[in-house]
Protein backbone atom coordinates (compact mmCIF):
# COMPACT_ATOMS: atom_id res chain seq x y z
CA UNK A 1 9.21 -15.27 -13.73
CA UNK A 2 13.60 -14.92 -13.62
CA UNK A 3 14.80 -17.80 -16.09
CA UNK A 4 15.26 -20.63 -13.64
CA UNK A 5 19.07 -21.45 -13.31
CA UNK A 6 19.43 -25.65 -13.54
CA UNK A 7 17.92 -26.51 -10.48
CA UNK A 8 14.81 -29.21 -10.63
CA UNK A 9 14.48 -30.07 -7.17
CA UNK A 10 16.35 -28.71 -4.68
CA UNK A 11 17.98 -30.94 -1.50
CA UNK A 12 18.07 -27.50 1.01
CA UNK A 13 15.80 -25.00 1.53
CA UNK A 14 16.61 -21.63 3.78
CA UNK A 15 14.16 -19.86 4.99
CA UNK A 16 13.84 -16.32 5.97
CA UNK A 17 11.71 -15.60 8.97
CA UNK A 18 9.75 -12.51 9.29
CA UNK A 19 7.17 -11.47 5.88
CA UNK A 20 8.14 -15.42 5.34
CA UNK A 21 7.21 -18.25 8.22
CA UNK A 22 5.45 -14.93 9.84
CA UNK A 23 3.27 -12.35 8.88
CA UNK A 24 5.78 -9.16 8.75
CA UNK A 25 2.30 -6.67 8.90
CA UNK A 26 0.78 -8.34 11.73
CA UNK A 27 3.71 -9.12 13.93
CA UNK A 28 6.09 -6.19 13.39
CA UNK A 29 4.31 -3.21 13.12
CA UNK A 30 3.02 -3.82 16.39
CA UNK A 31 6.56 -4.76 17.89
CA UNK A 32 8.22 -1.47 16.29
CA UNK A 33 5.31 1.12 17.48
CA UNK A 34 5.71 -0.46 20.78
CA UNK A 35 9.47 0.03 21.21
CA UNK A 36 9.77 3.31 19.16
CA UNK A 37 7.20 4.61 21.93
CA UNK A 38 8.96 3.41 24.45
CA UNK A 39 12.66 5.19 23.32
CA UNK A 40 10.23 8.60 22.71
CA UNK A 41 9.34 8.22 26.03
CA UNK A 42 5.77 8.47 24.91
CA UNK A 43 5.74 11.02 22.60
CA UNK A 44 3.80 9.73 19.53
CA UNK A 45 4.78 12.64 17.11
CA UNK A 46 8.27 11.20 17.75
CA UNK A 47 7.55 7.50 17.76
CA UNK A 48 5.77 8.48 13.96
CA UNK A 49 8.75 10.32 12.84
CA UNK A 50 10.97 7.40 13.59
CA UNK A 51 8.73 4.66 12.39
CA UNK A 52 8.79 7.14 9.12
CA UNK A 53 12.26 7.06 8.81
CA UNK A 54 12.63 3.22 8.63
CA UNK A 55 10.06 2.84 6.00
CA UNK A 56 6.39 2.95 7.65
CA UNK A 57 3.65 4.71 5.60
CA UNK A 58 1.40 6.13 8.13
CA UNK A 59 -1.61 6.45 5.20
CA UNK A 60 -1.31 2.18 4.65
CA UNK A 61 0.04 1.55 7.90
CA UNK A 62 2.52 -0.90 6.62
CA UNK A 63 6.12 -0.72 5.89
CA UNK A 64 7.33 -0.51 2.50
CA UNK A 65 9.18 -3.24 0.26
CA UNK A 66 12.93 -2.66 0.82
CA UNK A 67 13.11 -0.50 3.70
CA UNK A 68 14.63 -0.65 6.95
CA UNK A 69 12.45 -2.15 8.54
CA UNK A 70 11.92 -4.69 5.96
CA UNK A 71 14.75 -5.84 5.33
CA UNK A 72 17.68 -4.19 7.56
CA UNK A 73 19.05 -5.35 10.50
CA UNK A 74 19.84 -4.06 14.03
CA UNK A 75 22.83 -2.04 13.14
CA UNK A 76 21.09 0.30 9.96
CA UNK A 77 17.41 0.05 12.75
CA UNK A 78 19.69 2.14 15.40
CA UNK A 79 21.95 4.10 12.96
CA UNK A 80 18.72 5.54 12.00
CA UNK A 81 16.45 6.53 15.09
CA UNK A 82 20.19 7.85 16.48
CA UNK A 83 19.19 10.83 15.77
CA UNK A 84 15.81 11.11 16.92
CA UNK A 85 16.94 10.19 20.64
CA UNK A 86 19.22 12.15 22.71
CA UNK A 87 21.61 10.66 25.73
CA UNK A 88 21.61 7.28 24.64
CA UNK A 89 24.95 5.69 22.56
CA UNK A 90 24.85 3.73 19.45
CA UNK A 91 25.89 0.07 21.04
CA UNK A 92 23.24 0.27 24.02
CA UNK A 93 20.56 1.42 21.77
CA UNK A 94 21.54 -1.94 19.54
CA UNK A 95 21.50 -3.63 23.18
CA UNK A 96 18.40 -2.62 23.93
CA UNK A 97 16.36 -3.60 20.67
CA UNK A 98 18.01 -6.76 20.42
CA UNK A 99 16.88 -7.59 23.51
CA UNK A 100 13.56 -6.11 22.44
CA UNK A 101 13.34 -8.48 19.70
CA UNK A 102 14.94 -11.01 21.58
CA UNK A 103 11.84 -10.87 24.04
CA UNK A 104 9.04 -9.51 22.14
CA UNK A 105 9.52 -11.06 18.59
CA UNK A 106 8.92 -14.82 19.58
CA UNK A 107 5.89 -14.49 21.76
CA UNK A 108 4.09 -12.05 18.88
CA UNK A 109 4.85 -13.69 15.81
CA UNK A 110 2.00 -14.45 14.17
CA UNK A 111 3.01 -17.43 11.76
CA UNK A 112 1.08 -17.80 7.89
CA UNK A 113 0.69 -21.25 8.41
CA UNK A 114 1.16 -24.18 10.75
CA UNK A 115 4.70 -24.19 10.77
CA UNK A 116 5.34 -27.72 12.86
CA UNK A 117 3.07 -29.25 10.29
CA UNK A 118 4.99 -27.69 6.85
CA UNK A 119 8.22 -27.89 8.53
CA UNK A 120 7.69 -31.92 9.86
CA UNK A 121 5.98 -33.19 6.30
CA UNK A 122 9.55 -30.93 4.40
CA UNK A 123 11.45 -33.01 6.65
CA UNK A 124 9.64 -36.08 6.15
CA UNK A 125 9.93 -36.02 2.02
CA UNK A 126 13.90 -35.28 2.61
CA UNK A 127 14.62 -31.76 2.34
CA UNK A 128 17.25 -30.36 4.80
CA UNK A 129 15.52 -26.86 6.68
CA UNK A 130 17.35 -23.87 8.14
CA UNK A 131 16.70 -20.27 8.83
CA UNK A 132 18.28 -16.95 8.04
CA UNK A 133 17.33 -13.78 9.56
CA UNK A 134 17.98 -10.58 9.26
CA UNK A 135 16.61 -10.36 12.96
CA UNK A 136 18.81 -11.09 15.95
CA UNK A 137 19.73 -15.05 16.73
CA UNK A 138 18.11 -15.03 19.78
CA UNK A 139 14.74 -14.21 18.39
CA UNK A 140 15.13 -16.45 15.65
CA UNK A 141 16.04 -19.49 17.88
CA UNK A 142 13.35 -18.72 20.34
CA UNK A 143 10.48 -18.99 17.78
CA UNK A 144 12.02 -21.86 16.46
CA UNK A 145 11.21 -23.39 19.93
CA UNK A 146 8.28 -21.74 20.82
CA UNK A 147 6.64 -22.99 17.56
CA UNK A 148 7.92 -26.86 17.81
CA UNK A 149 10.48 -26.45 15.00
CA UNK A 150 13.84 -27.25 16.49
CA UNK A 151 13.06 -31.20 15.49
CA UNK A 152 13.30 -29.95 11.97
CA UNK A 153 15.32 -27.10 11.38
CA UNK A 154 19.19 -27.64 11.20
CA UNK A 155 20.57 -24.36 10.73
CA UNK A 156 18.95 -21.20 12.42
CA UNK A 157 21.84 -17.74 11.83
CA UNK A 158 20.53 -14.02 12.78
CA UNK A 159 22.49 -11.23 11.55
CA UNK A 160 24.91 -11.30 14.58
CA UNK A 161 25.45 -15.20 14.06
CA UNK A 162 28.92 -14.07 12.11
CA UNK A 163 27.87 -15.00 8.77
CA UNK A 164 27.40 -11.50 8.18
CA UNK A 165 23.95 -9.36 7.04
CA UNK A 166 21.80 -10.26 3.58
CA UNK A 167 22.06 -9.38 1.09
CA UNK A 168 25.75 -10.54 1.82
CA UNK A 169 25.85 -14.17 0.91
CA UNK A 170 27.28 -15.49 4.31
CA UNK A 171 24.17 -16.73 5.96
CA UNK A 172 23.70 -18.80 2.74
CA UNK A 173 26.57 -20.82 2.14
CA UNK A 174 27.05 -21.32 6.40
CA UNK A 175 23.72 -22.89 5.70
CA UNK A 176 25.09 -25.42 3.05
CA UNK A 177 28.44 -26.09 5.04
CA UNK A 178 26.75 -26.57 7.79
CA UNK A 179 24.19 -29.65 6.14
CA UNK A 180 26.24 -30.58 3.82
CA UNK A 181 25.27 -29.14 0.68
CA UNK A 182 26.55 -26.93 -2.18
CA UNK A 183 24.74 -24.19 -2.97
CA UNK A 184 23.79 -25.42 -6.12
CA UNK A 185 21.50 -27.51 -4.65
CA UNK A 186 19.43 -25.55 -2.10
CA UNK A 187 16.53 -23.04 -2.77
CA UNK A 188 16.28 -19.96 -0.71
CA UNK A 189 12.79 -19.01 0.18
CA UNK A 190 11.93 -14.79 1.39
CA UNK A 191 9.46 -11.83 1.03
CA UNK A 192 12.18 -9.46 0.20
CA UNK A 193 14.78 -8.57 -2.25
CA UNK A 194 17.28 -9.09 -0.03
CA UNK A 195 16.30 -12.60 0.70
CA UNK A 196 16.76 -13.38 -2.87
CA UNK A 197 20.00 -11.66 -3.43
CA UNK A 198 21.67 -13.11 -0.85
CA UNK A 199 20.87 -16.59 -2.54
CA UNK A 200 22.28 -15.20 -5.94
CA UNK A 201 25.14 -14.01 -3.92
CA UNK A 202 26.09 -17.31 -2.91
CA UNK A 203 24.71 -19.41 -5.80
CA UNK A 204 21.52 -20.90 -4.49
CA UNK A 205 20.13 -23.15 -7.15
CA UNK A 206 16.39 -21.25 -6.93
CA UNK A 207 15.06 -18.69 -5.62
CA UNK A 208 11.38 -18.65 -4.20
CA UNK A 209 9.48 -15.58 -3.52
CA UNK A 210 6.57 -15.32 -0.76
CA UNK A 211 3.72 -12.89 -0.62
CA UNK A 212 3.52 -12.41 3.07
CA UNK A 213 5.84 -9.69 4.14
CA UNK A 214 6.26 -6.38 2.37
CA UNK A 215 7.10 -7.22 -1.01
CA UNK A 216 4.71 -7.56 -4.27
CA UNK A 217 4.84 -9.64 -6.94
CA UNK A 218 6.44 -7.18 -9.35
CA UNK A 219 9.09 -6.10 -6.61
CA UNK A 220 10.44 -10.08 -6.34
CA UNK A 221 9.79 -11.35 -9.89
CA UNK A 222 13.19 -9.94 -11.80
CA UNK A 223 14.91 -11.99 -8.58
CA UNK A 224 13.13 -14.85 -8.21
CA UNK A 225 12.28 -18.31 -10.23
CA UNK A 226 9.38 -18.59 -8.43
CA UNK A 227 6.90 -16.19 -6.29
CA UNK A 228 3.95 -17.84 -4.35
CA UNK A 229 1.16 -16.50 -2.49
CA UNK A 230 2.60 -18.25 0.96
CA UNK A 231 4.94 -20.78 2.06
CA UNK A 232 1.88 -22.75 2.75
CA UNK A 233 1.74 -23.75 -1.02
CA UNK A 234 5.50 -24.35 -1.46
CA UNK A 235 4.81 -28.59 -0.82
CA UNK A 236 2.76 -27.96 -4.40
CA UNK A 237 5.34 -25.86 -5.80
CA UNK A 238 7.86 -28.65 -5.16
CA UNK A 239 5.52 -31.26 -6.29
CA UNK A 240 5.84 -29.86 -10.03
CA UNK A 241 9.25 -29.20 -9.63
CA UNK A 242 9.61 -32.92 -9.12
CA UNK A 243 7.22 -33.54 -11.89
C-alpha cells in the first residue's frame, strides 16, 4: 500500500466508470467484438487482429491492464484499427464508435453493485460524487440516467468533455471546481493506472484502487493508498478512514 499523502477523510470522490461502477470484462468485451465485427465487415480473422492490437488476449479472453482498450480513449481506439480498415477516414471512424458507445455502452453495462443504492447512502453521509471517463460523455451521462444516478452525481466529464484525456489531470480538478473543492480534499476511485495518475496529476488527496476492471492488485498498489476488491466495500473503507 503507496504511503497515504494527509488525507483522513475525503469531502469528493471521482469515480471512473468502466472496470469501476461496471464490470470492464463483462460489458466491454462484448461491446468491442461487436463493433470490431461490424468495421471487418464480418471477417473474424480481422475483428481478432484488431481486438489484438488494443490489448485483448485471445487465450484469457480479457483485455490486459494498461492497454488500449483499458484505459485509452476514442482518439488512440481509432488511431489504432486505422490501419486494419481501408476507405474509411480517421474523424468518421471516431464518429462512428462514439456513437457506438454512445448507444451500446449504457444499455450493456453490467454494474458491480447497486449503484442507486451506494451512490444515494455516499450522498446521504455528505460526500460530493462525480464521474470521469475515459469513454465518450454521452455514454457516461446516459448510464448515469439509465441507472438512477443523476440525483447524486454532480459532475459526469468523458474524454471529449474538454478537460482533456487521463492520465492528464483535467478531468480531476474540473471535478473540484466544479463542487467546490480543492483537490486536496477529494479521493479518486479507478481500476487502472491511469485512473490513479490522473489524481496524482492534479493532487487528489487519495487514491483508491478497485478490482473490477483489468488491473491486479500488484499493477495499482505503487499508485494507490488503497486497493479494494469493489466499490461495493468502499462505505467500509471510509468507515476506518473516519475512525
Amino acid at each position: 500500500m503507496a504511503e497515504i499523502r494527509g488525507l483522513k477523510r475525503p469531502r469528493g470522490l471521482l469515480f471512473d466508470k468502466d472496470g469501476t461502477m461496471f464490470d470492464y470484462h463483462r460489458t466491454w468485451t462484448p461491446l468491442l467484438t461487436d463493433v470490431a465485427e461490424r468495421l471487418a465487415g464480418g471477417d473474424r480473422n480481422k475483428a481478432a487482429a484488431m481486438l489484438a492490437a488494443i490489448g485483448h488476449d485471445a487465450a484469457s479472453g480479457r483485455f490486459r491492464a494498461g492497454s488500449i482498450a483499458a484505459a485509452g480513449d476514442t482518439f488512440a481506439l481509432a488511431d489504432m484499427w486505422l490501419s486494419h480498415l481501408e476507405g474509411i477516414e480517421r474523424a468518421a471512424l471516431i464518429a462512428t464508435l462514439d456513437a457506438h458507445f454512445a448507444d451500446a455502452g449504457p444499455k450493456r453495462s453490467i454494474p458491480v453493485t447497486d449503484l442507486a443504492a451506494l451512490f444515494g447512502e455516499l450522498k446521504q453521509r455528505g460526500y460530493v460524487l462525480g464521474i470521469a471517463t475515459n469513454d465518450v460523455e454521452a455514454s457516461a451521462l446516459g448510464t448515469v440516467a439509465r441507472f438512477g444516478l443523476g440525483a447524486h452525481v454532480g459532475f459526469v466529464a468523458g474524454y471529449d468533455s474538454g478537460y482533456g484525456q487521463k492520465p492528464a489531470p483535467g478531468m480531476a480538478l474540473a471535478f473540484c471546481e466544479a463542487v467546490g473543492l480543492i483537490p486536496a480534499e477529494i479521493a479518486v476511485i479507478g481500476d487502472n493506472s491511469h485512473d490513479l495518475e490522473m489524481g496524482r496529476r492534479a493532487g487528489a488527496g487519495l487514491g483508491i484502487g478497485v478490482l473490477t476492471g483489468t488491473s491486479g492488485r500488484d499493477d495499482l498498489a505503487p499508485l494507490a493508498d488503497h486497493v479494494i476488491e469493489s466499490i461495493a466495500l468502499l462505505p467500509a473503507l471510509l468507515d476506518e478512514l473516519d475512525a
